[in-house]
C-alpha atoms as a PDB file:
ATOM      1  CA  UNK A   1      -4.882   8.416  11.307  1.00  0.00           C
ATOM      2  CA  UNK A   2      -7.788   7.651   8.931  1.00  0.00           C
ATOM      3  CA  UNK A   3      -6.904   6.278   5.028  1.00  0.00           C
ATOM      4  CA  UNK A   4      -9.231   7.916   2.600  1.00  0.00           C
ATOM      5  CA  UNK A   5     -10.616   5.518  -0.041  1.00  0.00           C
ATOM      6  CA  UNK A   6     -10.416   6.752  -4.013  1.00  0.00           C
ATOM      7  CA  UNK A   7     -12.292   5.315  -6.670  1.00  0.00           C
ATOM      8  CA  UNK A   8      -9.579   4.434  -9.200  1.00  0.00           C
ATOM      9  CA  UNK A   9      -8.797   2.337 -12.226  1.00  0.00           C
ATOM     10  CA  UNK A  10      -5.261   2.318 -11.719  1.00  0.00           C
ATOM     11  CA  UNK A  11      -4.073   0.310  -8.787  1.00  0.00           C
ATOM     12  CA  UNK A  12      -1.393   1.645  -6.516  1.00  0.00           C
ATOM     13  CA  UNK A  13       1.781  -0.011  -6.523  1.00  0.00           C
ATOM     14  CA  UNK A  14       5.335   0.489  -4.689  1.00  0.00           C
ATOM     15  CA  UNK A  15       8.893   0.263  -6.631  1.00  0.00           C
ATOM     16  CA  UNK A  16      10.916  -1.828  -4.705  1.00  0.00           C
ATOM     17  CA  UNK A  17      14.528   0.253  -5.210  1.00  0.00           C
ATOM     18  CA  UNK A  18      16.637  -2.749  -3.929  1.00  0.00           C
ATOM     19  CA  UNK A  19      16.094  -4.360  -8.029  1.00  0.00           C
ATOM     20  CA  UNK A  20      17.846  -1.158  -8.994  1.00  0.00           C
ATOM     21  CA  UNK A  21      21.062  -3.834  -9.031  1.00  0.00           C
ATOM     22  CA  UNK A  22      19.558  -5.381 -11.510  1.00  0.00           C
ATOM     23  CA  UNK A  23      18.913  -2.395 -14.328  1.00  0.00           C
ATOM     24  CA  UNK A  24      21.091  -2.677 -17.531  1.00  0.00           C
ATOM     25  CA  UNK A  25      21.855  -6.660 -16.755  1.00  0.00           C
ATOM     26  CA  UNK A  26      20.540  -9.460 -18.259  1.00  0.00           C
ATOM     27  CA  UNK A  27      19.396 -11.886 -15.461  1.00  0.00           C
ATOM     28  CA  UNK A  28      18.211 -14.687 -17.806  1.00  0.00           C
ATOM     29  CA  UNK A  29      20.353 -15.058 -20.602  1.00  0.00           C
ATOM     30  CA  UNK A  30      19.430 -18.410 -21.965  1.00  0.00           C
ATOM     31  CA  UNK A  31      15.410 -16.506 -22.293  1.00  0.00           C
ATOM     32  CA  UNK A  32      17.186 -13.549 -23.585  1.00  0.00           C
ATOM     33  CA  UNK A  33      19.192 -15.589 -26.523  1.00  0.00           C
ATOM     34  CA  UNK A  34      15.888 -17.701 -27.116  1.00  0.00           C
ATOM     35  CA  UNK A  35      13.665 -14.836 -27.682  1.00  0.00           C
ATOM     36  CA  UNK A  36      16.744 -12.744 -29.975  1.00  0.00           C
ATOM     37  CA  UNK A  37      16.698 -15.839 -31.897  1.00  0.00           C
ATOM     38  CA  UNK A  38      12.571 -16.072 -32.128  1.00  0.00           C
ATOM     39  CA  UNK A  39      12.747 -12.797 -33.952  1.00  0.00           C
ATOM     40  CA  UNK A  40      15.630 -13.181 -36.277  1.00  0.00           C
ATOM     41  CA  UNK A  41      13.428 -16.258 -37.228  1.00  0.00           C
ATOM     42  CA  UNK A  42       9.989 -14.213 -37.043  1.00  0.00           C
ATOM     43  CA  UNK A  43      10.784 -11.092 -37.457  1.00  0.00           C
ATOM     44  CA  UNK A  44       8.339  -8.166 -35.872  1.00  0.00           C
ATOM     45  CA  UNK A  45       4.617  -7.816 -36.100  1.00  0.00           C
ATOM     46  CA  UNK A  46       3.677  -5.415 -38.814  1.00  0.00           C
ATOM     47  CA  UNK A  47       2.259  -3.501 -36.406  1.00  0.00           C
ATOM     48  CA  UNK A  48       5.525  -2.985 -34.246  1.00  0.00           C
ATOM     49  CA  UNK A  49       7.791  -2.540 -37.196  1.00  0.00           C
ATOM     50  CA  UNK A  50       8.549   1.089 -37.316  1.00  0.00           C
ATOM     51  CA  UNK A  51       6.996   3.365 -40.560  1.00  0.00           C
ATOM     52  CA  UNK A  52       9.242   5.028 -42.631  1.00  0.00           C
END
């Protein structure tokens, strides 16, 4: 078996499935509440705030 080489700017990558466990948790809460709190303090960049 021979591997082909293609020019790309993307790299490959591979999901790992087994972090599946982990989708709709929160796995570091004490980041989490720091960076909820950051915002309510900052607020959003202008440019991420949504345009009516």
């Amino acid at each position: 078996m021979s591997t082909k080489k293609v020019k790309s700017d993307h790299p490959k990558i591979k999901i790992d499935n087994s972090l599946e466990q982990y989708k709709g948790k929160v796995v570091f809460k004490e980041k989490f509440d720091l960076a909820n709190k950051m915002l309510k303090i900052t607020g959003l960049p202008k440019s991420l705030k949504k345009h009516p």
